[in-house]
Protein backbone atom coordinates (compact mmCIF):
# COMPACT_ATOMS: atom_id res chain seq x y z
CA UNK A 1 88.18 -28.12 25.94
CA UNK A 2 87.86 -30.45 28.87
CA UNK A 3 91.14 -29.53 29.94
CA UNK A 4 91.06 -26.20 30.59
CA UNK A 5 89.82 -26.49 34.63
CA UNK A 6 90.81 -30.49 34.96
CA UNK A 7 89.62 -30.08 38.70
CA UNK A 8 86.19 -30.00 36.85
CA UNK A 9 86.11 -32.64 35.03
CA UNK A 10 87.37 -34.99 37.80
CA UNK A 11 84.97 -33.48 40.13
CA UNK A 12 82.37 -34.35 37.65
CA UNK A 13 83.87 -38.08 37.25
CA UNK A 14 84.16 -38.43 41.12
CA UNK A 15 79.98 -37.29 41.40
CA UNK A 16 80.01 -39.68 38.66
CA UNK A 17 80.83 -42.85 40.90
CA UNK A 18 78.45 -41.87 43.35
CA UNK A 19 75.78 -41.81 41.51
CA UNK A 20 76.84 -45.37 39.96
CA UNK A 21 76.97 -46.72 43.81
CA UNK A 22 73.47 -45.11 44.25
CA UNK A 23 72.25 -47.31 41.02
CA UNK A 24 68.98 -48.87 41.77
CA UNK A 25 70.58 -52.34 40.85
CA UNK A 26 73.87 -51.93 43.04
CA UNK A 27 72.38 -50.68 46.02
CA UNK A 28 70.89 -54.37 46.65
CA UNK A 29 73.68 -55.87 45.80
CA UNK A 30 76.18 -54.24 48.64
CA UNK A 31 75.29 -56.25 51.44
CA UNK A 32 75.44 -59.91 49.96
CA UNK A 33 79.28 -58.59 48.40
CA UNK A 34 80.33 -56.94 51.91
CA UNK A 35 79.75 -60.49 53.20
CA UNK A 36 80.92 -62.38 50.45
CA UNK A 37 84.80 -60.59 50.18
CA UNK A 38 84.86 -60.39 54.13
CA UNK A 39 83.56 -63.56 55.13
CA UNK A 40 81.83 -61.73 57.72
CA UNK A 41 78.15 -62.49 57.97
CA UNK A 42 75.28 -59.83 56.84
CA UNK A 43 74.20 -60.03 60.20
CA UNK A 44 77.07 -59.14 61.46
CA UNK A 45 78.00 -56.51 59.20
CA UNK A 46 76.71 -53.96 61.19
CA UNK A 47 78.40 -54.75 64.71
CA UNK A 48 82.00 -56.27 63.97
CA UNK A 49 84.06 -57.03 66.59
CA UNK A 50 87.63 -55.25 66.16
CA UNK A 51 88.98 -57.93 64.08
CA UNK A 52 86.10 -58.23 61.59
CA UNK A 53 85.84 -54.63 61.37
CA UNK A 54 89.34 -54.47 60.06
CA UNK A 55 88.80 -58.06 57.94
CA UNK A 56 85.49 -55.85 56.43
CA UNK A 57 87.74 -52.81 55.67
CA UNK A 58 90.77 -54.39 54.44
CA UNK A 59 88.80 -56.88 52.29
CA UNK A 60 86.63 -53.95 50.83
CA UNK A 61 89.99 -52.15 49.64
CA UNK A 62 91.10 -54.91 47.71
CA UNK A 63 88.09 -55.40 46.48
CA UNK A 64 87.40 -51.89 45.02
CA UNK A 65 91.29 -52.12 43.88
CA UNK A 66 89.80 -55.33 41.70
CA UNK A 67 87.09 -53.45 39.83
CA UNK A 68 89.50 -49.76 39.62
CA UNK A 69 91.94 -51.87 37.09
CA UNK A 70 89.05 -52.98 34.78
CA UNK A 71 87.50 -49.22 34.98
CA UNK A 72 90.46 -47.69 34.64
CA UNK A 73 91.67 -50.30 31.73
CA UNK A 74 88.86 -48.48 29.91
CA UNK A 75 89.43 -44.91 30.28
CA UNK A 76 93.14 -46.00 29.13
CA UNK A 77 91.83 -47.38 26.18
CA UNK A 78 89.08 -45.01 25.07
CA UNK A 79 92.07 -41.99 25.64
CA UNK A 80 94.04 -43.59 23.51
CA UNK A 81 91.51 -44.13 20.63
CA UNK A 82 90.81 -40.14 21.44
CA UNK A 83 94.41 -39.21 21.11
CA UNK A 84 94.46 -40.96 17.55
CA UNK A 85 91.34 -39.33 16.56
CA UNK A 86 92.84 -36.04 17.76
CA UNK A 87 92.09 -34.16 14.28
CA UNK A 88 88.41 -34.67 14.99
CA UNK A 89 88.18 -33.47 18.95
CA UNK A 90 85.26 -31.35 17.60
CA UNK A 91 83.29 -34.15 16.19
CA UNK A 92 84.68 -36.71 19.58
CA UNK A 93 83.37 -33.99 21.86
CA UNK A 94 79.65 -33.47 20.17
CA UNK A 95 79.14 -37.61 19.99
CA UNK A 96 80.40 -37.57 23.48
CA UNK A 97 78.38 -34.73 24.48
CA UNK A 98 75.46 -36.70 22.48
CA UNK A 99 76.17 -40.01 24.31
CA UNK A 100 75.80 -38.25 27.41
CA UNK A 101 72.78 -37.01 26.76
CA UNK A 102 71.23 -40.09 25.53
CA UNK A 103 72.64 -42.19 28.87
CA UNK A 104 71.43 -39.46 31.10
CA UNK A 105 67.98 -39.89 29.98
CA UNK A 106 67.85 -44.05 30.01
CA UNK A 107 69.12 -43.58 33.45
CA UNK A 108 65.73 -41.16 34.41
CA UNK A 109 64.01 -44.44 33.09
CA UNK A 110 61.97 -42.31 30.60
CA UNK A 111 63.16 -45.05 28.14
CA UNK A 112 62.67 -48.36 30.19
CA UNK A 113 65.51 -50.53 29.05
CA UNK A 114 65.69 -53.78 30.70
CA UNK A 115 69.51 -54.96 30.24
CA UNK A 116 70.01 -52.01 31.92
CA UNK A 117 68.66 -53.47 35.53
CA UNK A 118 70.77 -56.81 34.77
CA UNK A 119 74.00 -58.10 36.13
CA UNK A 120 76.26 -60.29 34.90
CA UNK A 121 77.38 -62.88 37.87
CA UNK A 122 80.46 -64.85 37.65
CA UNK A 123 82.83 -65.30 40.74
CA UNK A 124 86.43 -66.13 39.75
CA UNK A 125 87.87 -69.22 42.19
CA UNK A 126 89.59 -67.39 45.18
CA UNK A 127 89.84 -70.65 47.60
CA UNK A 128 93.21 -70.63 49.19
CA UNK A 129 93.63 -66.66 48.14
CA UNK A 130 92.47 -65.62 51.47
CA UNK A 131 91.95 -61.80 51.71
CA UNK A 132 93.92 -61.15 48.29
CA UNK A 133 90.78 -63.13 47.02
CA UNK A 134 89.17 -59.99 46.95
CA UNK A 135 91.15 -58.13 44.05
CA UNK A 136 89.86 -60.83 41.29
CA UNK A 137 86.35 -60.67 43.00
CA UNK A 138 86.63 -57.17 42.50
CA UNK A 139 87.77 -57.74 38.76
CA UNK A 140 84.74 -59.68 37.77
CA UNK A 141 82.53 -57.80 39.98
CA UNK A 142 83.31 -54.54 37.85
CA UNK A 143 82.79 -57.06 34.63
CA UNK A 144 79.30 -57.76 35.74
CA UNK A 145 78.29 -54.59 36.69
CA UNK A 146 78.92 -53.46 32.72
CA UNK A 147 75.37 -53.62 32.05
CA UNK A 148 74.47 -51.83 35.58
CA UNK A 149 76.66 -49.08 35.62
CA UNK A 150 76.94 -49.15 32.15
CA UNK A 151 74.97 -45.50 30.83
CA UNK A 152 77.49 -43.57 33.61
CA UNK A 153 80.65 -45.37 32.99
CA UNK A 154 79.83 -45.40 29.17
CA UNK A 155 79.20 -40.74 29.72
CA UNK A 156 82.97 -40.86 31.69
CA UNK A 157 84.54 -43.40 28.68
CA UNK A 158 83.78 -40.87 26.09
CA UNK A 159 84.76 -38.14 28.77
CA UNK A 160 87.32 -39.23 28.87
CA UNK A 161 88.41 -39.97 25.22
CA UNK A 162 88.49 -36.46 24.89
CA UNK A 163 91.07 -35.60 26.98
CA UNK A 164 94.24 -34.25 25.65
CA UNK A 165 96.72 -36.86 27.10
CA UNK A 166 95.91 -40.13 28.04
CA UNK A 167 97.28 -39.96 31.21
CA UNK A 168 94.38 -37.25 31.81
CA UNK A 169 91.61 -39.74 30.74
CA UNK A 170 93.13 -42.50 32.76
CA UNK A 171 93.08 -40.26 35.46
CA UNK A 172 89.13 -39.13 34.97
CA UNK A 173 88.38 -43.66 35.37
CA UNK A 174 90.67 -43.58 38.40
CA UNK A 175 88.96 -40.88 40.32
CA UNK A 176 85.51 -42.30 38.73
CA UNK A 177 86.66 -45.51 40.61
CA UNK A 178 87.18 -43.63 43.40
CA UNK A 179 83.71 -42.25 44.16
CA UNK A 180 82.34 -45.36 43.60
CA UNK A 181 85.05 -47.62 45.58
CA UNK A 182 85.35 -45.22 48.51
CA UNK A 183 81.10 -44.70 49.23
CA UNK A 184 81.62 -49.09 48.91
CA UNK A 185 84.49 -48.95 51.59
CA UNK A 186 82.23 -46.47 53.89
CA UNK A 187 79.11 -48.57 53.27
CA UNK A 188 81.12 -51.27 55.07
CA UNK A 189 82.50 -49.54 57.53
CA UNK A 190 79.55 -48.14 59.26
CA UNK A 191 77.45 -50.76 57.28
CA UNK A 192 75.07 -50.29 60.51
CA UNK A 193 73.81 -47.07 59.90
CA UNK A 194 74.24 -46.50 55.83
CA UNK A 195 72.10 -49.94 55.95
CA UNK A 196 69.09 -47.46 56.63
CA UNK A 197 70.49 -45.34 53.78
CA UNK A 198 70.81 -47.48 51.53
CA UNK A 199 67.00 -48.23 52.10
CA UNK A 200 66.09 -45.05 51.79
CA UNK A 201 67.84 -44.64 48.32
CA UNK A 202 65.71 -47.75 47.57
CA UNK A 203 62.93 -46.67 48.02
CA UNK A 204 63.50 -43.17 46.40
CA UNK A 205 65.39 -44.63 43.86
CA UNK A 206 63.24 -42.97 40.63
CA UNK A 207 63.96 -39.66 42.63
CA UNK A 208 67.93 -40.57 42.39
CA UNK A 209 67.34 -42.06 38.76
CA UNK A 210 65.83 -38.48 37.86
CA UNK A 211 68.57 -36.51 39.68
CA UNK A 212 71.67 -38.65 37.86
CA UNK A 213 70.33 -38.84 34.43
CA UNK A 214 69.86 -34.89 35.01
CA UNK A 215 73.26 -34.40 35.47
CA UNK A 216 74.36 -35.70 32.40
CA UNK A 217 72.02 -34.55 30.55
CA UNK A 218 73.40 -31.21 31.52
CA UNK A 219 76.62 -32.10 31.10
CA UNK A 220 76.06 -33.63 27.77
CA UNK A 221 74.04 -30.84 26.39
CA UNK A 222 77.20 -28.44 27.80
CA UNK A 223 79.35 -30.69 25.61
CA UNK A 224 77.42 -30.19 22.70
CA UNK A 225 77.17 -26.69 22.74
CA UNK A 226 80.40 -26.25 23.66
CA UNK A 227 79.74 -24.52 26.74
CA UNK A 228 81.58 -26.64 29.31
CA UNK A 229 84.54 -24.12 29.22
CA UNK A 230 81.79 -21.91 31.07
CA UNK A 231 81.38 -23.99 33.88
CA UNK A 232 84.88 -24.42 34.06
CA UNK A 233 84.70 -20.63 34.29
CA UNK A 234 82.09 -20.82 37.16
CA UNK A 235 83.54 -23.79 39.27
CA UNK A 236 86.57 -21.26 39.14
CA UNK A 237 84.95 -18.51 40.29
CA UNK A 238 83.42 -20.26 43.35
CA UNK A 239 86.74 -21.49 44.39
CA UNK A 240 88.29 -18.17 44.95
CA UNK A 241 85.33 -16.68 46.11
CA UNK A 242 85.09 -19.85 49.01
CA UNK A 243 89.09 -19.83 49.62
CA UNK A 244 90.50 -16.60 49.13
């Protein structure tokens, strides 16, 4: 089912990160971690000198390399448990439709659940690493954002275990990392102005909250009814009608 448009489903994995980086408990967090991988104070952040600038962009990358291997790790592991429950896809895709759904709403905070506003903070020991300290930052930086991040990442896991190859579900974590690693690298780079963004978000943050859970709600409720091949259908349909 979810592989007959893949472009889809990874668009919907990629929107997916995005909406993790928006998370009302990471959004705080990215200044304090810009600083910390880069060494570059907060109050610099937002007017580097050349050098720094490239220190804050080269230190970001490895950093959001650090947390793609544990998502990714994931999505390997949940397609594979897919792939050997591959006699009941039918079943796999209506709990992952229902997971969806149930994720979708904790995230529009109709449900207050507390460990969901929690992280779990542990910094591996990166003296004398230099810059390459930032991939096992990274590492345990995706660890302890679990609990943060964890009703999206949990709706792409079980997305993803219901992909036909496992290469496709690793794929749907990878571009999942992706959204979220590349609006972390752009945060940093013009840290200056998305600081006032960032705020913003804050501040409208059930609005955000209302608008992610929505989406996969929708996409969870599409799951269970088995009409996800539809949108597939649609998302197809726009394409040609944008590009050809």
């Amino acid at each position: 089912m979810t592989d007959l448009v893949p472009m889809v489903g990874f668009g919907f994995a990629f929107l997916a990160g995005l909406i993790s980086f928006l998370s009302p408990c990471v959004v705080p967090l990215i200044p304090g971690y810009l600083s910390y991988v880069s060494g570059v104070s907060v109050d610099n952040l937002g007017r580097p000198s050349a050098s720094q600038l490239g220190r804050i962009l080269l230190s970001s990358a490895l950093f959001v390399l650090g947390f793609t291997v544990v998502f990714v790790s994931l999505g390997t592991s949940f397609s594979l448990l897919g792939s050997l429950a591959e006699a009941y896809r039918r079943e796999l895709t209506l709990v992952s439709g229902g997971v969806m759904v149930l994720m979708g709403i904790l995230i529009m905070d109709i449900i207050p659940v507390n460990l969901l506003a929690r992280e779990l903070r542990f910094h591996p020991e990166t003296r004398g690493m230099g810059i390459l300290g930032g991939i096992p930052l990274g590492m345990a930086f995706g660890l302890g954002w679990l609990p943060c991040v964890g009703p999206v990442l949990a709706s792409i896991l079980f997305f993803a275990s219901t992909s036909e190859t496992v290469l496709r579900g690793t794929m749907l974590l990878l571009v999942y990392s992706m959204g979220l690693g590349l609006a972390f690298i752009l945060t940093g780079a013009f840290f200056g102005r998305a600081l006032g963004a960032l705020r913003w978000v804050q501040r409208h943050r059930r609005v955000f909250n209302f608008i992610g859970g929505g989406v996969l709600v929708i996409m969870g409720l599409l799951f269970i009814s088995n009409r996800f091949f539809f949108l597939s259908l649609w998302a197809q349909k726009m394409y040609y009608k944008l590009f050809y």
